[in-house]
Protein backbone atom coordinates (compact mmCIF):
# COMPACT_ATOMS: atom_id res chain seq x y z
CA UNK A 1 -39.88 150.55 -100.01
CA UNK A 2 -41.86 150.30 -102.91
CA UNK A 3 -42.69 147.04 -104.98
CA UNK A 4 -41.16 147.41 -108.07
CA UNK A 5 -37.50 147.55 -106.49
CA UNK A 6 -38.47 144.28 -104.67
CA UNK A 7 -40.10 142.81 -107.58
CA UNK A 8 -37.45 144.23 -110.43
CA UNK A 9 -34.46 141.79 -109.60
CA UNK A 10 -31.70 143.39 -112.42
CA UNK A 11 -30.54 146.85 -112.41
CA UNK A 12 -27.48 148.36 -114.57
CA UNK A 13 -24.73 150.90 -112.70
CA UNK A 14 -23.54 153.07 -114.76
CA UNK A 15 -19.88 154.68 -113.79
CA UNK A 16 -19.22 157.93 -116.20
CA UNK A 17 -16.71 160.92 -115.36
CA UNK A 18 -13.61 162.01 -116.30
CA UNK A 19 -11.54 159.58 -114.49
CA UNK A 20 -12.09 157.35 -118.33
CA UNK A 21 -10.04 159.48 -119.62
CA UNK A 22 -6.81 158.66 -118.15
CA UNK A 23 -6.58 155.26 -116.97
CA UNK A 24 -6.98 155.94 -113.06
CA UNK A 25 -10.27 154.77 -110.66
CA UNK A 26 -12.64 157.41 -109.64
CA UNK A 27 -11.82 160.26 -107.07
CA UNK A 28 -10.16 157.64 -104.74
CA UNK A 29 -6.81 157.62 -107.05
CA UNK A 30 -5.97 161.46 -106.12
CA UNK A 31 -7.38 160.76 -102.26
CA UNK A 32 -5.65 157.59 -101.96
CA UNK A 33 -2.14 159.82 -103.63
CA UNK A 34 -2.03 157.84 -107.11
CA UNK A 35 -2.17 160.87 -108.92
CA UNK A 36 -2.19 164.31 -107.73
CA UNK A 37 -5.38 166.38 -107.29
CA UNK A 38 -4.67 168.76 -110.23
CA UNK A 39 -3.22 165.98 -112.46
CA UNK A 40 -7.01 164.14 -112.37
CA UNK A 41 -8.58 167.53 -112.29
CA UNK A 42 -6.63 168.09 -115.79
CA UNK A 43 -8.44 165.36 -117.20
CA UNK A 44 -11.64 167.16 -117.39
CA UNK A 45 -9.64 168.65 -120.68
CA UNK A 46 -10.46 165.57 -122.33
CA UNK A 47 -13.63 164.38 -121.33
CA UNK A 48 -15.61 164.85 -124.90
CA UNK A 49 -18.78 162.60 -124.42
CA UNK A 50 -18.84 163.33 -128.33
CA UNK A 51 -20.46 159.67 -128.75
CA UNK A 52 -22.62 159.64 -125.90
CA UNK A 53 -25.46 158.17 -126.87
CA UNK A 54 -28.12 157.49 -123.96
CA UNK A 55 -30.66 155.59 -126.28
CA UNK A 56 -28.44 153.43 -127.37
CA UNK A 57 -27.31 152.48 -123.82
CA UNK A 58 -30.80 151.77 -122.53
CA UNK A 59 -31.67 149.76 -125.63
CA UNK A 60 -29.02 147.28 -124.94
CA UNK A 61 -29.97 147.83 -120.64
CA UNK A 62 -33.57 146.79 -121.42
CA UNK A 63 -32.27 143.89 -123.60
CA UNK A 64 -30.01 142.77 -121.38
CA UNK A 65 -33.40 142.25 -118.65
CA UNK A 66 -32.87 145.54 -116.73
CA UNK A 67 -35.75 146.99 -115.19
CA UNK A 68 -33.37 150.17 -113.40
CA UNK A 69 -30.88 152.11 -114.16
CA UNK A 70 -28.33 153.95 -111.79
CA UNK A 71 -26.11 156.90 -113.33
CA UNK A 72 -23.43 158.58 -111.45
CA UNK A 73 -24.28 162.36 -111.12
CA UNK A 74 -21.30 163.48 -109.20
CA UNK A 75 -19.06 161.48 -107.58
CA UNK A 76 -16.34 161.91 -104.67
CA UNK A 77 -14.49 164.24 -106.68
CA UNK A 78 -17.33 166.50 -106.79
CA UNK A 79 -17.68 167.05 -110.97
CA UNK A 80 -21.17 167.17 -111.52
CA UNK A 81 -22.97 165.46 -114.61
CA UNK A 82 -25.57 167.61 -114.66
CA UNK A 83 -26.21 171.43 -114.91
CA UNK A 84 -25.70 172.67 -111.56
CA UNK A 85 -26.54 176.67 -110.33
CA UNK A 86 -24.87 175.63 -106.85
CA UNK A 87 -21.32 174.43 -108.51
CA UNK A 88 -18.76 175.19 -111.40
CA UNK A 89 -17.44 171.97 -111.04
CA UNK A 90 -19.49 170.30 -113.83
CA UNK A 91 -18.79 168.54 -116.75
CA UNK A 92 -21.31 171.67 -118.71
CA UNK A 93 -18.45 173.70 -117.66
CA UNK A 94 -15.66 172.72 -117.59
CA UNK A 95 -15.06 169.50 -120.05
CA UNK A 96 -15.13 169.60 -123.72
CA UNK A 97 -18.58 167.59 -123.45
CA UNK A 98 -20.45 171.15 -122.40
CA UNK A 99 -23.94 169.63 -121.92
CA UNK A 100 -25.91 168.66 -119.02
CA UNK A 101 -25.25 164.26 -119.76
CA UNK A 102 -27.91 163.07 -116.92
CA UNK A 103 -31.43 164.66 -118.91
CA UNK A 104 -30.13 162.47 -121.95
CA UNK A 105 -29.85 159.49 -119.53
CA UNK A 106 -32.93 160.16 -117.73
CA UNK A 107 -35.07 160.13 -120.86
CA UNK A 108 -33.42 157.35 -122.61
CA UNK A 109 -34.21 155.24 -119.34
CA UNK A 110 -37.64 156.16 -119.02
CA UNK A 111 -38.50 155.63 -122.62
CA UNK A 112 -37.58 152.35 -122.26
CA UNK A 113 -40.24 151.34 -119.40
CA UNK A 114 -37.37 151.06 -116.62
CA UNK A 115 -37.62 153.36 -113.40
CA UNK A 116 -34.80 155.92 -113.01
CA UNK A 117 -31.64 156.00 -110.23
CA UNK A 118 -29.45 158.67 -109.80
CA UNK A 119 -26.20 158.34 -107.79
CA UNK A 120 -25.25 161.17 -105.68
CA UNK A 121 -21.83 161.09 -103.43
CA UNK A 122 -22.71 162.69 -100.40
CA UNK A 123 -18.64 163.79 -99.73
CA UNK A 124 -17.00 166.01 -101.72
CA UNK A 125 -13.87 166.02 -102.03
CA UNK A 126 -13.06 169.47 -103.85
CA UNK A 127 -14.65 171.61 -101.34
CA UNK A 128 -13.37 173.66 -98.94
CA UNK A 129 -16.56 173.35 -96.93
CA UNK A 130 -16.40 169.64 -96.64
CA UNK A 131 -13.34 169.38 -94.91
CA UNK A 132 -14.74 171.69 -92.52
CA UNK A 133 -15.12 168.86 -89.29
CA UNK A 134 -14.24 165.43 -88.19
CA UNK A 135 -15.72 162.94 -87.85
CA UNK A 136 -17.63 162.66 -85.07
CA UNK A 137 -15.93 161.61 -81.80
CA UNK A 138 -12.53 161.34 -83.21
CA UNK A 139 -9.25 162.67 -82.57
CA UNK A 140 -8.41 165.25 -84.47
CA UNK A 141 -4.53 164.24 -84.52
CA UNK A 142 -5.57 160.95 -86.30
CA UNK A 143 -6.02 163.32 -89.11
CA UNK A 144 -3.15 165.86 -89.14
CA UNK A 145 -1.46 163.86 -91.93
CA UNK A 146 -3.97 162.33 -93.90
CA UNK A 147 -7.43 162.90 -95.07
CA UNK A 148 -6.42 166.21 -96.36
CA UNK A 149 -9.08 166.05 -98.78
CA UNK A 150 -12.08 164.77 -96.23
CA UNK A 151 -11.01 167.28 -93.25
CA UNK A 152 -9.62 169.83 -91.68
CA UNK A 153 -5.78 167.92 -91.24
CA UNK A 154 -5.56 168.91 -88.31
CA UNK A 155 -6.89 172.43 -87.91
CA UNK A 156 -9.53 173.90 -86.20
CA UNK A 157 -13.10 172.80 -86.95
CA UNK A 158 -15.12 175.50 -88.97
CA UNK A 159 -18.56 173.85 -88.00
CA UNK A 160 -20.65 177.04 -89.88
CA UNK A 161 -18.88 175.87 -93.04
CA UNK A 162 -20.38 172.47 -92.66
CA UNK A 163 -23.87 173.95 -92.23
CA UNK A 164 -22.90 175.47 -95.49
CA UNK A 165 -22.08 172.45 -97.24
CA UNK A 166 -25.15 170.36 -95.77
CA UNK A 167 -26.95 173.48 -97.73
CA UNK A 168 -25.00 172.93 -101.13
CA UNK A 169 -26.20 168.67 -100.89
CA UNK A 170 -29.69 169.98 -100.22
CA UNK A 171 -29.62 172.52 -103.00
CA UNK A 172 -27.79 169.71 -106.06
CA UNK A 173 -30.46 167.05 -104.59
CA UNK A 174 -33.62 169.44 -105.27
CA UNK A 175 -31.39 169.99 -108.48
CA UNK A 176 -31.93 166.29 -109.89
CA UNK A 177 -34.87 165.66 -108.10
CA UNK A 178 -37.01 168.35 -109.96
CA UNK A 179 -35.07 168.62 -113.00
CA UNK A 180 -35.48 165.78 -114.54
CA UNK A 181 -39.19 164.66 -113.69
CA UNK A 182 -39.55 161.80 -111.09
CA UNK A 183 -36.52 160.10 -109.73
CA UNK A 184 -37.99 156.52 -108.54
CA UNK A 185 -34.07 155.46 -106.72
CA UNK A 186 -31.24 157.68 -105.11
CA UNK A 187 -27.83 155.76 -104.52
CA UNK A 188 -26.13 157.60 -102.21
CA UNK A 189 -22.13 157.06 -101.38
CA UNK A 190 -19.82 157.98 -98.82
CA UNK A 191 -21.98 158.46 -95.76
CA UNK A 192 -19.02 156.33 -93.61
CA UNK A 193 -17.28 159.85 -93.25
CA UNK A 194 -19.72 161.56 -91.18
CA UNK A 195 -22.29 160.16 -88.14
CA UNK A 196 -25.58 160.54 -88.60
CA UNK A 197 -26.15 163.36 -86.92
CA UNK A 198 -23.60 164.99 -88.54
CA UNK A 199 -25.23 164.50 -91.80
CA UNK A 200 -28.37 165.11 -90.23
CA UNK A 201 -29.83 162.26 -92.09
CA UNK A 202 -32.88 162.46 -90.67
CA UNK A 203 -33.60 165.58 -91.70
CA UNK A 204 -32.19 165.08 -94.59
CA UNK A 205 -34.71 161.79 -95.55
CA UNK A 206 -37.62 163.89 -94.71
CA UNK A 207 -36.47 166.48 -96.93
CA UNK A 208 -36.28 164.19 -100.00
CA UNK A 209 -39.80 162.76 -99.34
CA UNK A 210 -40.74 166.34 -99.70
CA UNK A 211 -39.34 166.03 -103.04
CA UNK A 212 -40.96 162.50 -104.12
CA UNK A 213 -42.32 160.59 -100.95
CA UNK A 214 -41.94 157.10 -103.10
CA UNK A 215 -38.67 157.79 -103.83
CA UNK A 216 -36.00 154.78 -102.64
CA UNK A 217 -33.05 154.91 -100.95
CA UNK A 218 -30.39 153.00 -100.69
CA UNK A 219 -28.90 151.77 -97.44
CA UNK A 220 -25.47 154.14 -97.37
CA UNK A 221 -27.55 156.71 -95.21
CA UNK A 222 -25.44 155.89 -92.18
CA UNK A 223 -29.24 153.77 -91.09
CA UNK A 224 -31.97 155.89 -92.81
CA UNK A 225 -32.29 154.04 -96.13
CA UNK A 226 -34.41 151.28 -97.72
CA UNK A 227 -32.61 148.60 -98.32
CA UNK A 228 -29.16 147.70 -98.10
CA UNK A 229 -26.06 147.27 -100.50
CA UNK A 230 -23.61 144.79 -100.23
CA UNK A 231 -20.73 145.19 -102.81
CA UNK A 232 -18.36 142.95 -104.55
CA UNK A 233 -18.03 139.99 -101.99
CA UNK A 234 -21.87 138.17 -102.84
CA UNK A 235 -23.58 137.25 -99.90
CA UNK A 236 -23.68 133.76 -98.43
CA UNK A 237 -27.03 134.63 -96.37
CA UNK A 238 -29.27 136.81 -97.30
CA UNK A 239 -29.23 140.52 -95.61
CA UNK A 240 -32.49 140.89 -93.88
CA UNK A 241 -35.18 142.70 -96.05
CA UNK A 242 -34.71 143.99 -99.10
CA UNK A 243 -31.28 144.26 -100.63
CA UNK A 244 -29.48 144.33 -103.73
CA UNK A 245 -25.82 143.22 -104.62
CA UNK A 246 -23.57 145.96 -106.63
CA UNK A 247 -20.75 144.23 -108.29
CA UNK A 248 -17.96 145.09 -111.26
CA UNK A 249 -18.18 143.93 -114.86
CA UNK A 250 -14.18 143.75 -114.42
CA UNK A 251 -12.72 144.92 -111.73
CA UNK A 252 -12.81 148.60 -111.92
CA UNK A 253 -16.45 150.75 -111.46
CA UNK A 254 -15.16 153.24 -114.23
CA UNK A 255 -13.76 152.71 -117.44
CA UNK A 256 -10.13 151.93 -117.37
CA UNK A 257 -8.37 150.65 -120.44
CA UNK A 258 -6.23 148.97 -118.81
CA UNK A 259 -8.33 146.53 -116.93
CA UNK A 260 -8.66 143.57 -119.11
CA UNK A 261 -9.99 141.49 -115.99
CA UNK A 262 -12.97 140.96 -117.40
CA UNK A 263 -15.87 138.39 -115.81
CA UNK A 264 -17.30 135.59 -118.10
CA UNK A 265 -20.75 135.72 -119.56
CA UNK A 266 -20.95 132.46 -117.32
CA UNK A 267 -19.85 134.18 -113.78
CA UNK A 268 -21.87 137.14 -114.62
CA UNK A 269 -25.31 134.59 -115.39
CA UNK A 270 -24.24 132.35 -112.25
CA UNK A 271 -24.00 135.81 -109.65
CA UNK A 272 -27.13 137.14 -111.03
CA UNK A 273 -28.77 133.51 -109.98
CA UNK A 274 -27.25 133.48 -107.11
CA UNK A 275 -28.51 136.85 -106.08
CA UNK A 276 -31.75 136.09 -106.95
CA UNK A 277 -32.23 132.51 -105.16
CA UNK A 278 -30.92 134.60 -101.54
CA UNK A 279 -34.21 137.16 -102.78
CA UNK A 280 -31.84 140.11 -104.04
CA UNK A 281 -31.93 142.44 -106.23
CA UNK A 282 -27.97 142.37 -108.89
CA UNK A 283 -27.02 145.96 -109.78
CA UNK A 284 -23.98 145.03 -112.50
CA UNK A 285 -21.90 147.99 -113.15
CA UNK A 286 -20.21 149.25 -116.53
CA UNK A 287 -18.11 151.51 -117.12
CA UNK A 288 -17.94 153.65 -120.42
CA UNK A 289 -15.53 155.35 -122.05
CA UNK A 290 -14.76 159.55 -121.95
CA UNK A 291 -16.81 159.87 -124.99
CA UNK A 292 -19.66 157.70 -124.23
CA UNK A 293 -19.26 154.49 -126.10
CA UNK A 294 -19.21 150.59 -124.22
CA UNK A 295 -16.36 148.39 -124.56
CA UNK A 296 -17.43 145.57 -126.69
CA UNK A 297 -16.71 143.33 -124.60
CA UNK A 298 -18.79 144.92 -121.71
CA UNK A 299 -21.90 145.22 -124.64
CA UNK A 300 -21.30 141.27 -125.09
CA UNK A 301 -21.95 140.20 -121.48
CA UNK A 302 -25.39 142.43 -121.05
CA UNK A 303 -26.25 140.71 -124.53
CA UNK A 304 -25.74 137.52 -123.01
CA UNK A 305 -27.30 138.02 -119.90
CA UNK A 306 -30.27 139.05 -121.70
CA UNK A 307 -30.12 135.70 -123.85
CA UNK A 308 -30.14 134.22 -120.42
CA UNK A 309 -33.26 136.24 -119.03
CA UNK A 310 -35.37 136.13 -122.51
CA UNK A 311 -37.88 132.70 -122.03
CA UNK A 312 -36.78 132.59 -117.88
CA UNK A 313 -38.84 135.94 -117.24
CA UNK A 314 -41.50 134.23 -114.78
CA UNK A 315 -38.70 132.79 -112.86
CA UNK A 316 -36.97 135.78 -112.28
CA UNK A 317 -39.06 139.31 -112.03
CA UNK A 318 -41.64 139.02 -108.81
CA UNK A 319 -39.92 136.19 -107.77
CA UNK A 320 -38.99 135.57 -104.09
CA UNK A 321 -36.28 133.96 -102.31
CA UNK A 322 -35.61 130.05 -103.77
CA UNK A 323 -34.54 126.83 -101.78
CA UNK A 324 -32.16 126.47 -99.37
CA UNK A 325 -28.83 124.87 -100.58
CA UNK A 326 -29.75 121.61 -98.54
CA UNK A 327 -32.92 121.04 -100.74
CA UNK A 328 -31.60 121.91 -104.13
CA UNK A 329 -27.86 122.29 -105.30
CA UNK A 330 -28.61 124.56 -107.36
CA UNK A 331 -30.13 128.31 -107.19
CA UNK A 332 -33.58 128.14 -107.44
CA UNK A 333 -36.88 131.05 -106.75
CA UNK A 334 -40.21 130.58 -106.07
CA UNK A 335 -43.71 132.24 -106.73
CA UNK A 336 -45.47 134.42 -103.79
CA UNK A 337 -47.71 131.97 -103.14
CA UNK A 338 -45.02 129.50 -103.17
CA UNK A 339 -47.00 127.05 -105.29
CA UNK A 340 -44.45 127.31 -107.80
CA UNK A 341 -40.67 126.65 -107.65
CA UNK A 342 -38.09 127.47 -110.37
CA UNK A 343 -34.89 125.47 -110.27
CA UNK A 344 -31.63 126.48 -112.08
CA UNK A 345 -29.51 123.95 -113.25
CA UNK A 346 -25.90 124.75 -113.99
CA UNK A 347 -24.16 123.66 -117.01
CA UNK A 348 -24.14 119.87 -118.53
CA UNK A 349 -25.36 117.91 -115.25
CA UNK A 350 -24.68 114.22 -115.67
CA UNK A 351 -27.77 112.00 -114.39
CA UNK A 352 -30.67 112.62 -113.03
CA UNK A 353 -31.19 116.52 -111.11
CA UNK A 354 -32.22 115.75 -107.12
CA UNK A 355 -34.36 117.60 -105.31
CA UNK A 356 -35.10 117.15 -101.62
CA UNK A 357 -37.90 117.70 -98.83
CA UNK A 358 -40.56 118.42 -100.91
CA UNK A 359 -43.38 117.56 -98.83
CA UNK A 360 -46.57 119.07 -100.82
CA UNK A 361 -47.76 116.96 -103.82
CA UNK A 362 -45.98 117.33 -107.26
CA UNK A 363 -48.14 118.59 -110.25
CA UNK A 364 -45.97 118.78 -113.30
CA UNK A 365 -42.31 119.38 -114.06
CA UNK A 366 -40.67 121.22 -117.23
CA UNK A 367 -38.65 122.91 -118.87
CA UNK A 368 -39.65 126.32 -118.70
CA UNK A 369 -38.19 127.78 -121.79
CA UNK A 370 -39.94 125.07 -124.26
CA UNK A 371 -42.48 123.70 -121.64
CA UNK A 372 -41.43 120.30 -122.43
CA UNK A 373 -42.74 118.14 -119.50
CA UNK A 374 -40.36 116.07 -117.14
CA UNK A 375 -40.71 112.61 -115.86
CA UNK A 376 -39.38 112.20 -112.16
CA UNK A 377 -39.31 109.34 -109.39
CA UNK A 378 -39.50 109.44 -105.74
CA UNK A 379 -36.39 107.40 -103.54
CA UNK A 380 -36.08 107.36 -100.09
CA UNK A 381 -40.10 108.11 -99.14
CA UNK A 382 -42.26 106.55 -95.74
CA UNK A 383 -45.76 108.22 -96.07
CA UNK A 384 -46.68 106.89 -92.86
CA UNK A 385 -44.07 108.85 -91.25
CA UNK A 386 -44.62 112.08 -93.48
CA UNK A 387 -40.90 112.08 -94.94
CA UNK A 388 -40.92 113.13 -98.58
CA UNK A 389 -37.73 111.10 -100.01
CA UNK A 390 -35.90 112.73 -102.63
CA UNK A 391 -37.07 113.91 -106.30
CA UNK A 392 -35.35 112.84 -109.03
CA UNK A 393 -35.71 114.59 -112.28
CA UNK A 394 -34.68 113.09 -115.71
CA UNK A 395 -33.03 115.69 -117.94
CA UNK A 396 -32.42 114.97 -121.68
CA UNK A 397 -29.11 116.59 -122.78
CA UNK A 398 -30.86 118.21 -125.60
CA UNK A 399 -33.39 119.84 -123.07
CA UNK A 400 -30.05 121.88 -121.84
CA UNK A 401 -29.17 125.31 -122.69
CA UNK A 402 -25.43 126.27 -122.65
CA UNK A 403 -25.07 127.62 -119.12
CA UNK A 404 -28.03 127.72 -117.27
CA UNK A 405 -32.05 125.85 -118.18
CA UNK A 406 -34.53 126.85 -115.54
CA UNK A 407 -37.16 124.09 -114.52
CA UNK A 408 -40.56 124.88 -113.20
CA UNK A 409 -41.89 122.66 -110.41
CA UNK A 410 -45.37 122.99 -110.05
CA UNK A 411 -47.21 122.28 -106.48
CA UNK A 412 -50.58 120.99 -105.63
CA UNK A 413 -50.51 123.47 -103.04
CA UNK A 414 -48.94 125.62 -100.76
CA UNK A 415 -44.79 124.91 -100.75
CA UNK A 416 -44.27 122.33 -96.93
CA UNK A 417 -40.94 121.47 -96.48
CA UNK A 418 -39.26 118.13 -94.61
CA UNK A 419 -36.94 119.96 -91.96
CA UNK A 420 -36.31 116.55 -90.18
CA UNK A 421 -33.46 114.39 -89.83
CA UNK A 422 -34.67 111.35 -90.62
CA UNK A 423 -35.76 108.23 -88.43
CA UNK A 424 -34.73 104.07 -87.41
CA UNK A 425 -37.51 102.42 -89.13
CA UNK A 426 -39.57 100.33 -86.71
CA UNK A 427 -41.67 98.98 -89.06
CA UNK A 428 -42.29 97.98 -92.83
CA UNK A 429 -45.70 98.06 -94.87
């Protein structure tokens, strides 16, 4: 695992293919019988990317606070991005768009200081050598009626055709990972429909460190990644080490136009805080259209995340994992050497903000943003008996921002927290 993934906090997913052309989700609408195979095959016809413009995108990423970017480069339904030697299923061949679309990204990215992630789906769901086996240890009549595009449905096994297709991963990873100068993240997908030593993911991990050792993985490596990748539902406790939470901008991962179910500004700033007070990493995901432009309305919420991020940097990158919930209602992070805490405060609070169990000596309190310094009070505090009492922080409405103002809470030392539950006072000074 490498510091900058720990340290980086925001990332953008990107979603691009040729399922924005017609309205339907990505590869799982033909698998899950939505739309037939050749009808989202035929959409390829209109897949132009005649806007794409990769500079543009990162721009507005790098605005918005990114500091990664992950790109699609094939999904389940097997089109490739880029220009493949192993394939002809790629959008250089066989869309409109004729070009290989992930050097474009991978420069744009880079040019704007943020580290590079490709998405790769391990399954493929247009090959004949994928849905060459079963999973292992089940039943092939489980399958005889369904799956048709993940296995054999129900015929025999063709286990050298697997070795085959293990070959054609190994040959499209060296692909991106030498193509395009260093990759610093791979995002894999779809390792639930093979075991491990199916995939032969251990093999397969050493063979990408052969490529770039410092490359990171992500966690869908049926147990051989880096970190993991919780998606959608947000955590309530954090996953142990490093992690990062992939979630929609609406509800779809590609573009759809009919998906109008777009989050607010507001639920997109409050996720992002609440990833980073549980020490996570948010990957938000957009989806643009066939030919390469944002909805507006997607371009609005990275603009105001960024207004969010711009004057809150030092309480976000390099951060670590805030307060717990009983100390602060509110999300909150702290420095490394936990002498500082940052507290978020949600919307218009009305009185004073509390903050409990701070045992280690105040310094100052501010406003981050403006630096505008705080006055506070202490209730509820026995010295003699080493309980803390409770912080209270005086707020001026006009020291608010619309949705969230970050405070800074600076510590005479070290951060020592009150874990008690209180005493019967025996005595009174």
């Amino acid at each position: 695992m490498q510091e900058w993934f720990k340290k980086a906090k925001l990332g953008i997913f990107i979603h691009y293919g040729i399922y924005a052309v017609g309205d339907v989700s990505e590869s799982w609408s033909f698998h899950n019988g939505q739309i037939s195979y050749e009808d989202y095959m035929n959409q390829a016809e209109g897949f132009t990317a005649k806007n794409y413009d990769p500079e543009k995108w990162a721009k507005l990423f790098k605005k918005a606070g990114a500091e990664y970017v992950v790109m699609t480069t094939k999904h389940h339904d097997g089109m490739a991005l880029f220009d493949t030697k192993y394939s002809n299923h790629s959008v250089v061949q066989e869309t409109p768009a004729g070009r290989d679309l992930v050097k474009g990204y991978v420069d744009a990215v880079r040019a704007q200081d943020m580290n590079v992630g490709l998405y790769y789906s391990l399954i493929d769901w247009s090959r004949e050598d994928y849905r060459s086996v079963y999973p292992e240890g089940t039943n092939p009549e489980k399958y005889a009626e369904e799956n048709v595009f993940a296995t054999p449905a129900g015929g025999e096994e063709k286990p050298e055709l697997w070795e085959k297709f293990l070959e054609f991963n190994n040959n499209q990873m060296r692909e991106i990972m030498t193509n395009y100068g260093t990759i610093d993240l791979l995002w894999f997908d779809g390792d639930w429909e093979r075991s491990a030593k199916q995939w032969k993911m251990k093999e397969f991990r050493e063979y990408l460190h052969t490529l770039n050792p410092n490359v990171v993985l992500n966690s869908r490596m049926q147990g051989y990644g880096d970190y993991e990748t919780p998606e959608i539902g947000i955590p309530l406790i954090a996953p142990k080490g490093p992690w990062e939470f992939c979630t929609t901008i609406n509800t779809s991962w590609g573009y759809r136009v009919s998906d109008n179910n777009y989050k607010s500004s507001w639920q997109i700033i409050r996720t992002f805080c609440d990833c980073i007070t549980l020490g996570g990493n948010m990957l938000l995901d957009v989806g643009p259209k066939e030919d390469g432009t944002l909805d507006p309305r997607q371009e609005q919420i990275l603009i105001d995340l960024g207004d969010f991020v711009e004057g809150n940097e030092e309480a976000i990158y390099g951060t670590m994992k805030g307060l717990d919930y009983s100390f602060f209602l509110g999300g909150s992070t702290m420095t490394e050497d936990k002498k500082t805490i940052y507290l978020f405060v949600y919307g218009q609070p009305q009185g004073e903000l509390c903050l409990k169990g701070i045992k280690t000596k105040t310094k100052r309190v501010s406003v981050l943003r403006s630096g505008k310094e705080l006055d506070y009070t202490f209730t509820g505090s026995i010295p003699w008996s080493n309980i803390p009492g409770t912080m209270w922080i005086k707020l001026d409405k006009k020291d608010l921002a619309p949705m969230v103002t970050v405070l800074k809470v600076e510590l005479e030392d070290e951060l020592d927290l009150y874990y008690g539950h209180g005493i019967v006072m025996s005595q009174n000074d």
